[in-house]
PDB file of N, CA and C in Angstrom:
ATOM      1  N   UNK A   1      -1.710 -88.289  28.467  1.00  0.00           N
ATOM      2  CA  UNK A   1      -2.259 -86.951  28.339  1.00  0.00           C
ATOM      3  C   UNK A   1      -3.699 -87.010  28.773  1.00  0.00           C
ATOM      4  N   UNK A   2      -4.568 -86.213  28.005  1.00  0.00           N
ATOM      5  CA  UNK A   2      -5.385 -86.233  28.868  1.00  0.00           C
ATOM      6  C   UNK A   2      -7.295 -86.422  27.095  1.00  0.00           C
ATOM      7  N   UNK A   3      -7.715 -85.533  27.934  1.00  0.00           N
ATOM      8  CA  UNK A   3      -8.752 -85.531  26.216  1.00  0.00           C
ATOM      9  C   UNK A   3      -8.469 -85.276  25.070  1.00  0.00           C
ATOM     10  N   UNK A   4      -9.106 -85.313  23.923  1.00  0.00           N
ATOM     11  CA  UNK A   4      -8.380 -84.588  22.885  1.00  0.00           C
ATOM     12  C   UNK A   4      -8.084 -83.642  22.904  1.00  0.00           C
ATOM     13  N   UNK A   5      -9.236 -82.937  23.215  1.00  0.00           N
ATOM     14  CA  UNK A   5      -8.883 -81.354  22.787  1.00  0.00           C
ATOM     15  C   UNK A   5      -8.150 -80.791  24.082  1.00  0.00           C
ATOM     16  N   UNK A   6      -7.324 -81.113  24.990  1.00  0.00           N
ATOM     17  CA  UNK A   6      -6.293 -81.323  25.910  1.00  0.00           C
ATOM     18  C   UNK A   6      -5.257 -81.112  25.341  1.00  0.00           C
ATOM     19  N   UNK A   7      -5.016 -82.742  24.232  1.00  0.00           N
ATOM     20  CA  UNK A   7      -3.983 -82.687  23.207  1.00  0.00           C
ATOM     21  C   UNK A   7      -3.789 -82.023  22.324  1.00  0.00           C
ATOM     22  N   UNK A   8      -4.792 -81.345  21.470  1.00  0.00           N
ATOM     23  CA  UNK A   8      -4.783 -80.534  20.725  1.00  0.00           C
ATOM     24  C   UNK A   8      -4.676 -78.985  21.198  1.00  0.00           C
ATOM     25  N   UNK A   9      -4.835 -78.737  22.472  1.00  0.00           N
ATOM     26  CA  UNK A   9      -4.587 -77.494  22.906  1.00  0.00           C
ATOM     27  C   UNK A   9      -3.215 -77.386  23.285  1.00  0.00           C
ATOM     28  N   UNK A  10      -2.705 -78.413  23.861  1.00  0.00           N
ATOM     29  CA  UNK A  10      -1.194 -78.522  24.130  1.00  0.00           C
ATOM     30  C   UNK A  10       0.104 -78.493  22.797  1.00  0.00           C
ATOM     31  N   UNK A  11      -0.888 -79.293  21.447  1.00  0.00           N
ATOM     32  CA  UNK A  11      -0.013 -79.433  20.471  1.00  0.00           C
ATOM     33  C   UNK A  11       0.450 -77.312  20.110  1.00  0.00           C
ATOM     34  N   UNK A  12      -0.812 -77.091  20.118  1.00  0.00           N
ATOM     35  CA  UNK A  12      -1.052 -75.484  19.746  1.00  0.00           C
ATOM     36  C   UNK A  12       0.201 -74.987  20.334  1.00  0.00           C
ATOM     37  N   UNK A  13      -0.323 -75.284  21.955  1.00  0.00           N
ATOM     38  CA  UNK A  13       0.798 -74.648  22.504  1.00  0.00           C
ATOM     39  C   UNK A  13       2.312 -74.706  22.329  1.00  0.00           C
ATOM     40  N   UNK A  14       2.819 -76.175  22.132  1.00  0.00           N
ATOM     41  CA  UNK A  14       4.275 -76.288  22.080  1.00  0.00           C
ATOM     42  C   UNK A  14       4.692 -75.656  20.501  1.00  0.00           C
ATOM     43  N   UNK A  15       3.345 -75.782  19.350  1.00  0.00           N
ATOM     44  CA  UNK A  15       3.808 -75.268  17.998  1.00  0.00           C
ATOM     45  C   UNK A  15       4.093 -73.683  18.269  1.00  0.00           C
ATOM     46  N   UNK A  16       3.317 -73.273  19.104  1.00  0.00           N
ATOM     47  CA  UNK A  16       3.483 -71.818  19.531  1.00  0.00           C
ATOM     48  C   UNK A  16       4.841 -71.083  19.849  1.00  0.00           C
ATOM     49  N   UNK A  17       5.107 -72.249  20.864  1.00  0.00           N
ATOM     50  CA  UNK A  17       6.727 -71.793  22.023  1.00  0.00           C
ATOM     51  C   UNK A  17       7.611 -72.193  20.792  1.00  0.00           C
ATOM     52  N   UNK A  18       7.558 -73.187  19.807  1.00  0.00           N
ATOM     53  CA  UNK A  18       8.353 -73.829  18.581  1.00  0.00           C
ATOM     54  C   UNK A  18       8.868 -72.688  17.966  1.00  0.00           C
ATOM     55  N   UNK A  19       7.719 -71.914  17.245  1.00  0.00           N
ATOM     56  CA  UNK A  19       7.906 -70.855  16.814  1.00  0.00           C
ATOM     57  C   UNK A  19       8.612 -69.783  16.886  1.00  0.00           C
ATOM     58  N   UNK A  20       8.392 -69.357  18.654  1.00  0.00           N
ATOM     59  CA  UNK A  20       8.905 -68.509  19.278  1.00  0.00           C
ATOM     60  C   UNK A  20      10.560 -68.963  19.395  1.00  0.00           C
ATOM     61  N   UNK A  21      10.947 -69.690  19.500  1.00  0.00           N
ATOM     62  CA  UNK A  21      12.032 -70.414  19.858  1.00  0.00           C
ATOM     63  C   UNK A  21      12.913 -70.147  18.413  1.00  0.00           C
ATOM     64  N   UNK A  22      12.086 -70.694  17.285  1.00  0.00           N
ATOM     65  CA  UNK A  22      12.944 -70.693  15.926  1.00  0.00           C
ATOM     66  C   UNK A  22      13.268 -69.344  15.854  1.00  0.00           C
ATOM     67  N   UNK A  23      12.127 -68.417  15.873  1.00  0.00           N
ATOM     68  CA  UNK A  23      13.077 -66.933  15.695  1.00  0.00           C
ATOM     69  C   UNK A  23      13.874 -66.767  16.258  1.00  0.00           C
ATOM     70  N   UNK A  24      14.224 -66.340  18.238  1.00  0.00           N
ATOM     71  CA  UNK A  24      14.787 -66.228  18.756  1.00  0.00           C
ATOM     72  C   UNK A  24      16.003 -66.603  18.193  1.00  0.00           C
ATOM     73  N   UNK A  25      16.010 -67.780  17.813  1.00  0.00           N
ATOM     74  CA  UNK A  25      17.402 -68.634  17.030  1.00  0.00           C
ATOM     75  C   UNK A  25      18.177 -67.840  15.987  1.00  0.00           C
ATOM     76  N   UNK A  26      17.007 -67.670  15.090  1.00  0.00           N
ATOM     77  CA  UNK A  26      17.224 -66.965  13.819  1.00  0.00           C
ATOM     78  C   UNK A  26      17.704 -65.728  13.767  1.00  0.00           C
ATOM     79  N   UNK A  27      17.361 -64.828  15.014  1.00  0.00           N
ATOM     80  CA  UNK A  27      17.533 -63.423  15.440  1.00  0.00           C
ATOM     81  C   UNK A  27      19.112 -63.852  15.668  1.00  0.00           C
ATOM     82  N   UNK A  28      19.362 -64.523  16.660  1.00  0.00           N
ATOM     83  CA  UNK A  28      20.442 -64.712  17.585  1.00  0.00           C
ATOM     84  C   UNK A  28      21.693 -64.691  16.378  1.00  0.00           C
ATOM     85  N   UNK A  29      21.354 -66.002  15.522  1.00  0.00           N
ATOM     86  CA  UNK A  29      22.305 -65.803  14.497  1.00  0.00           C
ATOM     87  C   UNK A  29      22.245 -64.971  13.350  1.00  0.00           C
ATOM     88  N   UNK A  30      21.467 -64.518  12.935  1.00  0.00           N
ATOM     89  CA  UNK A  30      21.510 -63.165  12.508  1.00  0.00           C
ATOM     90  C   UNK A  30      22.747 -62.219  13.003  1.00  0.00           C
ATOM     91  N   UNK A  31      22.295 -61.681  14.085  1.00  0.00           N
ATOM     92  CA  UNK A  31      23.120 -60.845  15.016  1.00  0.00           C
ATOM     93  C   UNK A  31      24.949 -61.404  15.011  1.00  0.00           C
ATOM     94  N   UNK A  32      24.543 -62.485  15.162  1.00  0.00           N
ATOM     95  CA  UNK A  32      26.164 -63.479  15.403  1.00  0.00           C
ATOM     96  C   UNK A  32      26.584 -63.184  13.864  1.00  0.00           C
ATOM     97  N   UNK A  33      26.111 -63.718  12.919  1.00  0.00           N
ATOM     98  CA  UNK A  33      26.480 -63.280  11.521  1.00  0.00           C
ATOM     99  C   UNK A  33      27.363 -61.654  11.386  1.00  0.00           C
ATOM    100  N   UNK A  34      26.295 -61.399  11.845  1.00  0.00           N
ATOM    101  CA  UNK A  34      26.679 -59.750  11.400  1.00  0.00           C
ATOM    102  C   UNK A  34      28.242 -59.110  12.512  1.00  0.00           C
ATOM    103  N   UNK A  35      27.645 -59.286  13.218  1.00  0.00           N
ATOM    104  CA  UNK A  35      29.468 -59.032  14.512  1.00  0.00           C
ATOM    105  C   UNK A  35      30.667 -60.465  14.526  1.00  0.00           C
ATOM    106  N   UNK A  36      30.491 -61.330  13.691  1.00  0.00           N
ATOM    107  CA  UNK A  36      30.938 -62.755  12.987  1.00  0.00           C
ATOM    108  C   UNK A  36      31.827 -63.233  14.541  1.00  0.00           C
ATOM    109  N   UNK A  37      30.742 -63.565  15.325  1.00  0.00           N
ATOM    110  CA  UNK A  37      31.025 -64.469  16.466  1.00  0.00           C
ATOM    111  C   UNK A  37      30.419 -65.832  16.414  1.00  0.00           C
ATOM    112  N   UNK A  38      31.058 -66.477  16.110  1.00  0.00           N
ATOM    113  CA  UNK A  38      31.086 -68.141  15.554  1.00  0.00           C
ATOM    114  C   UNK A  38      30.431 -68.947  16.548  1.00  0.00           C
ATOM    115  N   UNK A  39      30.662 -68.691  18.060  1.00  0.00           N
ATOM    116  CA  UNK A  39      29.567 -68.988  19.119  1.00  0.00           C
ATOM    117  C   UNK A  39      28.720 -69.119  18.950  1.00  0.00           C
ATOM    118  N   UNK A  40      28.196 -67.549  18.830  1.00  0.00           N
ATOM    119  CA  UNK A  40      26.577 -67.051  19.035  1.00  0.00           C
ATOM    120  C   UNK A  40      25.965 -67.830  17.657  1.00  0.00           C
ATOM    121  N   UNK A  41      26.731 -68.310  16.586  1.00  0.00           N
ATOM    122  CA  UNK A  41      25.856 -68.556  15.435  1.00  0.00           C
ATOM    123  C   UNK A  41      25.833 -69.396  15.572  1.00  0.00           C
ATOM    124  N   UNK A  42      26.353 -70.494  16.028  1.00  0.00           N
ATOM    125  CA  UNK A  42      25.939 -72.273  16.505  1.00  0.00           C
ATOM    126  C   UNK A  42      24.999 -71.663  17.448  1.00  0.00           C
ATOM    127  N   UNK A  43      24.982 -71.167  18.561  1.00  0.00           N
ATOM    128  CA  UNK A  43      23.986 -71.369  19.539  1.00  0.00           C
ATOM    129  C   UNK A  43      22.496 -70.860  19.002  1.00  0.00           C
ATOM    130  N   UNK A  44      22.728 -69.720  18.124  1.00  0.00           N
ATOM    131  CA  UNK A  44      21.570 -69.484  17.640  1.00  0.00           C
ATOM    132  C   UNK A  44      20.858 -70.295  16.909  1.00  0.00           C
ATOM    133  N   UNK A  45      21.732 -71.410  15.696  1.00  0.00           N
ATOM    134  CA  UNK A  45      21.730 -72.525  14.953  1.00  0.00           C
ATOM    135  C   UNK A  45      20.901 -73.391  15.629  1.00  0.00           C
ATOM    136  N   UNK A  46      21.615 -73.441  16.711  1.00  0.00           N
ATOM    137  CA  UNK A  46      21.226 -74.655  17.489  1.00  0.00           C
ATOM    138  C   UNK A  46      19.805 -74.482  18.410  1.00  0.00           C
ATOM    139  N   UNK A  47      19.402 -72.961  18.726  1.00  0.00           N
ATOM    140  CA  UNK A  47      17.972 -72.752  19.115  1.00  0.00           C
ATOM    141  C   UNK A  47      17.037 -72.893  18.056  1.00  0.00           C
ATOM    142  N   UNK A  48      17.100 -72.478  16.462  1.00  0.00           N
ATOM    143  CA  UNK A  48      16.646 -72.922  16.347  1.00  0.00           C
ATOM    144  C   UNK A  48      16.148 -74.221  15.555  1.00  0.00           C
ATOM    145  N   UNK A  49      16.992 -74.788  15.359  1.00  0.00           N
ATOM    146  CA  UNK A  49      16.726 -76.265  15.455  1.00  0.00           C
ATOM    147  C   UNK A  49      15.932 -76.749  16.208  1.00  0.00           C
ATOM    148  N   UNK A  50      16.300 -76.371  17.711  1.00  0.00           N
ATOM    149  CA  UNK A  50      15.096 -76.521  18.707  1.00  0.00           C
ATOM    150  C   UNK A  50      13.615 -76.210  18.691  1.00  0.00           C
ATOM    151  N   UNK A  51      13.479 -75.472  18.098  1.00  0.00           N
ATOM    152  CA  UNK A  51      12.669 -74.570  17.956  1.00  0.00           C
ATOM    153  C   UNK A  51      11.590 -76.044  16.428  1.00  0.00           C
ATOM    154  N   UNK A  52      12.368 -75.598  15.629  1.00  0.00           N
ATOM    155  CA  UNK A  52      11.521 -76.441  14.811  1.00  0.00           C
ATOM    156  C   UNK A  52      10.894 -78.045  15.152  1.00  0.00           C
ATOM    157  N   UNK A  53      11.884 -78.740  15.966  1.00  0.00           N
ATOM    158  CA  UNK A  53      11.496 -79.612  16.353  1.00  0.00           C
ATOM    159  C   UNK A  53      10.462 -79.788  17.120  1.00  0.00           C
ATOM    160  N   UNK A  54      10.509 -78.498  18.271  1.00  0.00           N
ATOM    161  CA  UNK A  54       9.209 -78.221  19.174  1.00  0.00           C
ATOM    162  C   UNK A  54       7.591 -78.021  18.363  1.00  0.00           C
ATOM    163  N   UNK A  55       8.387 -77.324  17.144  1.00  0.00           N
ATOM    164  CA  UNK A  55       6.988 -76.617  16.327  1.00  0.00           C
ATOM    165  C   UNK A  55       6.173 -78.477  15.885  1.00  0.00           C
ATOM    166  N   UNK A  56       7.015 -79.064  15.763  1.00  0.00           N
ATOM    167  CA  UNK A  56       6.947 -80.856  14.909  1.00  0.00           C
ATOM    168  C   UNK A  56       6.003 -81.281  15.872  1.00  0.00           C
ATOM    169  N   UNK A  57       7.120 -81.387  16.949  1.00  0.00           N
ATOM    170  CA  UNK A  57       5.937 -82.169  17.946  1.00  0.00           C
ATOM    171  C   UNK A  57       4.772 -81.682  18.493  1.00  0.00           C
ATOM    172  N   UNK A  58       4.795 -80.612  18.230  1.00  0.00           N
ATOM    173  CA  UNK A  58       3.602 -79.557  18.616  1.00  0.00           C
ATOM    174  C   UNK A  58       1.964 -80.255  17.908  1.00  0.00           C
ATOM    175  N   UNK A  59       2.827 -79.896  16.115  1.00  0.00           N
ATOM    176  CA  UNK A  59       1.804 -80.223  14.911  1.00  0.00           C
ATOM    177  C   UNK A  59       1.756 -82.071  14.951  1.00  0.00           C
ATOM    178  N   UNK A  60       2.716 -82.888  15.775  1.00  0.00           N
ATOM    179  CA  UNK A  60       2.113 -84.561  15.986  1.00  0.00           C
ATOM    180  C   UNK A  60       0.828 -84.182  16.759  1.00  0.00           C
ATOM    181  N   UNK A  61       1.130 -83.892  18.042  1.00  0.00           N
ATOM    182  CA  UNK A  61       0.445 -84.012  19.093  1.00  0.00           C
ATOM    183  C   UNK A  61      -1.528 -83.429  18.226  1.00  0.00           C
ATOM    184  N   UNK A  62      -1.353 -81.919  17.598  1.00  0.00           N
ATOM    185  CA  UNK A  62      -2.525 -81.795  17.137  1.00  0.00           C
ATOM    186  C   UNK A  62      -2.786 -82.718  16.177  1.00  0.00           C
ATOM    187  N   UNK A  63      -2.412 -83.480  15.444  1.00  0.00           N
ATOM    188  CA  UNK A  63      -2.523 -84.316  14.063  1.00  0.00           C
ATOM    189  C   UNK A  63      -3.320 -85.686  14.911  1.00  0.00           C
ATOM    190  N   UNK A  64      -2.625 -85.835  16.326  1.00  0.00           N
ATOM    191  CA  UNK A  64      -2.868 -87.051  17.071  1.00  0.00           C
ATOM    192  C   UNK A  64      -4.292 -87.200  17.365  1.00  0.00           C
ATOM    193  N   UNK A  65      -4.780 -85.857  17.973  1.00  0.00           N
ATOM    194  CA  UNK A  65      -6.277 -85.321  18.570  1.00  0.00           C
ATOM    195  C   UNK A  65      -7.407 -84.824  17.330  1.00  0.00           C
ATOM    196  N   UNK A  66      -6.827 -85.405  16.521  1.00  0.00           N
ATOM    197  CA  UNK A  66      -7.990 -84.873  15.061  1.00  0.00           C
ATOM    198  C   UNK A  66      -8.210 -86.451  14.917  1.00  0.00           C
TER     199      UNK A  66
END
């Protein structure tokens, strides 16, 4: 990577998209819940899972640059 505050601007960022990602998820299965399409609620499940993990490595990366 690059300086700290490089890293720490990048951690921001991926905790950011993390975020964005977990709702999306959360919305998705929400929605899947409610019209009970078993698909959409793994895939939503499964965004956000993604999502939190992104938010993780987001908050390493800033934890790294402090």
């Amino acid at each position: 990577m690059g300086t700290r505050e490089e890293l720490y601007k990048e951690g921001t960022e991926q905790q950011a998209k993390g975020t964005v990602r977990e709702v999306e998820g959360r919305v998705r299965r929400k929605v899947a819940d409610a019209v009970d399409d078993e698909s959409e609620q793994v895939k939503g499940a499964a965004k956000e899972a993604a999502g939190k993990v992104q938010k993780n490595v987001g908050k390493a990366m800033r934890d790294a640059a402090d």
